[in-house]
Protein backbone atom coordinates (compact mmCIF):
# COMPACT_ATOMS: atom_id res chain seq x y z
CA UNK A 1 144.38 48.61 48.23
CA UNK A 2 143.49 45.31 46.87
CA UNK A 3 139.43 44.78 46.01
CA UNK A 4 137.48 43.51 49.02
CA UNK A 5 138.96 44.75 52.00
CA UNK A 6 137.56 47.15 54.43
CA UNK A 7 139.40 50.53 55.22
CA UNK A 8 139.30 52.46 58.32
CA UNK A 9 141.04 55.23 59.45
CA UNK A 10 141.55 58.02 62.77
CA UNK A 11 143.54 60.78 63.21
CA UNK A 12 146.88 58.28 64.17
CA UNK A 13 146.37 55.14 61.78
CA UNK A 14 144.61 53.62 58.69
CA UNK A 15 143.68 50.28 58.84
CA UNK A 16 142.71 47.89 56.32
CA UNK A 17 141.25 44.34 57.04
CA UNK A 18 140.07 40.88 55.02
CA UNK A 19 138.99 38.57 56.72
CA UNK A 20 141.43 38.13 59.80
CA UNK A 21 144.29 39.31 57.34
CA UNK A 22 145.20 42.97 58.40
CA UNK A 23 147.52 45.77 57.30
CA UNK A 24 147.89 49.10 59.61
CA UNK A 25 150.08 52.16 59.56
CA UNK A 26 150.04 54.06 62.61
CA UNK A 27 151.59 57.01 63.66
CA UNK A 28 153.29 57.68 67.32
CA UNK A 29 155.28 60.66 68.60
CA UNK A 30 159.11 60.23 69.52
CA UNK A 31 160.54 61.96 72.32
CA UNK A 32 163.34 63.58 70.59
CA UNK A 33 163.86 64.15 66.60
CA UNK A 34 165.50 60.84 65.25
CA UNK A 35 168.64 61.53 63.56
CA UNK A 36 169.64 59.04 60.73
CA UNK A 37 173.25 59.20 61.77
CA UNK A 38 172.36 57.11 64.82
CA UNK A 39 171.11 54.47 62.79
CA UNK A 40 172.09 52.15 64.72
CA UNK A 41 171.90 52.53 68.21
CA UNK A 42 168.05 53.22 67.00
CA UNK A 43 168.20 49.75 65.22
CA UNK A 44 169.39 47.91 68.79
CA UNK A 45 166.35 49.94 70.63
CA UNK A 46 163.66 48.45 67.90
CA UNK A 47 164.93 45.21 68.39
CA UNK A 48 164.24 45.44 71.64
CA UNK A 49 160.63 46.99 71.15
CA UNK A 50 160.01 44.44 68.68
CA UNK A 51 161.15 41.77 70.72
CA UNK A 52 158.65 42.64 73.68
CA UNK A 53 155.79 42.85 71.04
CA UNK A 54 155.98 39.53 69.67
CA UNK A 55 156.15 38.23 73.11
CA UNK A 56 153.21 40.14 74.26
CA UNK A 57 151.56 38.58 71.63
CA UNK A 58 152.32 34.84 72.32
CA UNK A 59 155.46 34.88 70.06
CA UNK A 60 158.83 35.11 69.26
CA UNK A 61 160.88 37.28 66.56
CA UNK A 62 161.98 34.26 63.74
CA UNK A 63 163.61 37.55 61.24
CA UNK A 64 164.92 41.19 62.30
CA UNK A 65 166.43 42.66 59.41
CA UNK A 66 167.70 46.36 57.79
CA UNK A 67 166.11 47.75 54.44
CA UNK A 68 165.19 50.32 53.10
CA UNK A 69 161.09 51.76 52.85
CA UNK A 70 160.16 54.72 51.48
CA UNK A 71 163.63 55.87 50.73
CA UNK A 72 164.38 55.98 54.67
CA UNK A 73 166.57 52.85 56.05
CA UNK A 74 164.09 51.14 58.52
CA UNK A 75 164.27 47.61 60.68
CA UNK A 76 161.47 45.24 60.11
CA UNK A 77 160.60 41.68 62.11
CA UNK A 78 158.53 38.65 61.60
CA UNK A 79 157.01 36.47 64.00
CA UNK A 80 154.28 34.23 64.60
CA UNK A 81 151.23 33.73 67.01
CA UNK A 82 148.88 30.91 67.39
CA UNK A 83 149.40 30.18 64.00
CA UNK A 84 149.23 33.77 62.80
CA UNK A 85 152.56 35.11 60.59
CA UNK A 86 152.88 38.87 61.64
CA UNK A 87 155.29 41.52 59.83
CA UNK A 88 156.29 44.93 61.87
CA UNK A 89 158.17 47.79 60.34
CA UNK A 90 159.36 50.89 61.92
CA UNK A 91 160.03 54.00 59.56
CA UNK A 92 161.20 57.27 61.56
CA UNK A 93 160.92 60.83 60.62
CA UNK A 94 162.02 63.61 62.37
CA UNK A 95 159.69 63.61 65.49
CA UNK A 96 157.45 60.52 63.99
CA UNK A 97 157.24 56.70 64.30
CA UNK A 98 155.13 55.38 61.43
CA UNK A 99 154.85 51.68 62.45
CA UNK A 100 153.75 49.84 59.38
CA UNK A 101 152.13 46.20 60.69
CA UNK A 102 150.81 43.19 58.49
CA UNK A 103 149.20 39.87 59.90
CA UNK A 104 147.09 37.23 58.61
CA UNK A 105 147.93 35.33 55.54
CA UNK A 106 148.92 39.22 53.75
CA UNK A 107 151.39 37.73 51.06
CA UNK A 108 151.20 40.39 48.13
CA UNK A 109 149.39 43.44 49.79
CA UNK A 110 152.21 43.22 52.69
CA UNK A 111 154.96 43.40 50.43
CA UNK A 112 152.82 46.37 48.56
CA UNK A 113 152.48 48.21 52.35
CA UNK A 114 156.44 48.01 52.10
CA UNK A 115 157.04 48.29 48.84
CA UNK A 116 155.12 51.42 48.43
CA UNK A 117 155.43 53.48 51.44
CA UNK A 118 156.21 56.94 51.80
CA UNK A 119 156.47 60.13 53.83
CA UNK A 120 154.85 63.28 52.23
């Protein structure tokens, strides 16, 4: 974690803030065990869920694309609220959701969250 900022963390999510800049991994239970092969019908779901979040928080999605994080292939967004650039991931694992999130001016330590990832 880059010098300065403060790390919390619970039994679902670590958190690590600077200022109002903010990265977060949390953890949330699926219903079922996710199955790579359906890759995509996944992907259309996530668009949706990341669709509603922006708009719950006073924004819209401006980038929804496919890549690959911690050696799984995961969708990420981007949008913006009040002024504030937010990035969402979603990497899923068996019967986990590990929802990576960066907001705030993040830059380098965003693209280290995404860069770095991984599921022991």
């Amino acid at each position: 974690m880059p010098e300065g900022w403060r790390v919390s963390r619970s039994a679902r999510s670590v958190v690590a803030q600077q200022g109002s800049s903010r990265l977060s991994v949390t953890i949330f239970k699926l219903l079922k065990s996710y199955d790579p092969a359906r890759f995509a019908a996944a992907a259309k779901e996530l668009d949706g869920v990341a669709s509603r979040l922006a708009v719950q928080a006073g924004g819209k999605l401006t980038e929804s694309t496919t890549s690959v994080v911690g050696g799984r292939k995961t969708r990420s967004y981007r949008f913006e609220s009040k002024g504030v650039p937010t990035r969402i991931g979603f990497v899923l694992v068996g019967r986990n959701e590990y929802q990576l999130v960066c907001s705030g001016d993040t830059g380098t330590p965003c693209d280290l969250l995404f860069s770095s990832f991984s599921v022991s």
